[in-house]
Protein backbone atom coordinates (compact mmCIF):
# COMPACT_ATOMS: atom_id res chain seq x y z
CA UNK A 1 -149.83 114.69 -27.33
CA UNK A 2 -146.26 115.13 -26.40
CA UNK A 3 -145.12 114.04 -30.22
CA UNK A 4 -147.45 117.12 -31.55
CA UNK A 5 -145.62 119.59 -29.08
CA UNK A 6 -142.26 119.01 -31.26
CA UNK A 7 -144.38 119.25 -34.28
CA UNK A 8 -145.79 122.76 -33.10
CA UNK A 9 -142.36 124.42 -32.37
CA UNK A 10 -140.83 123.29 -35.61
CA UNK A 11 -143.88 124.76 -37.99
CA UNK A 12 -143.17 127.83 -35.64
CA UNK A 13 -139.76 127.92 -36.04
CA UNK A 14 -140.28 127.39 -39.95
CA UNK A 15 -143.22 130.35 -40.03
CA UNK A 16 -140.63 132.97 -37.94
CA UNK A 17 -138.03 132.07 -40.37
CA UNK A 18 -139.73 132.73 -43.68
CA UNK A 19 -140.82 136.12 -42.09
């Protein structure tokens, strides 16, 4: 579970960039 958490925040990160 703790390997998807890093996972999560990055596609975030990549999603609030592209907007």
């Amino acid at each position: 579970f703790l390997s998807l958490i890093p996972h999560a925040i990055s596609a975030i990160s990549a999603i609030a960039h592209h907007l």
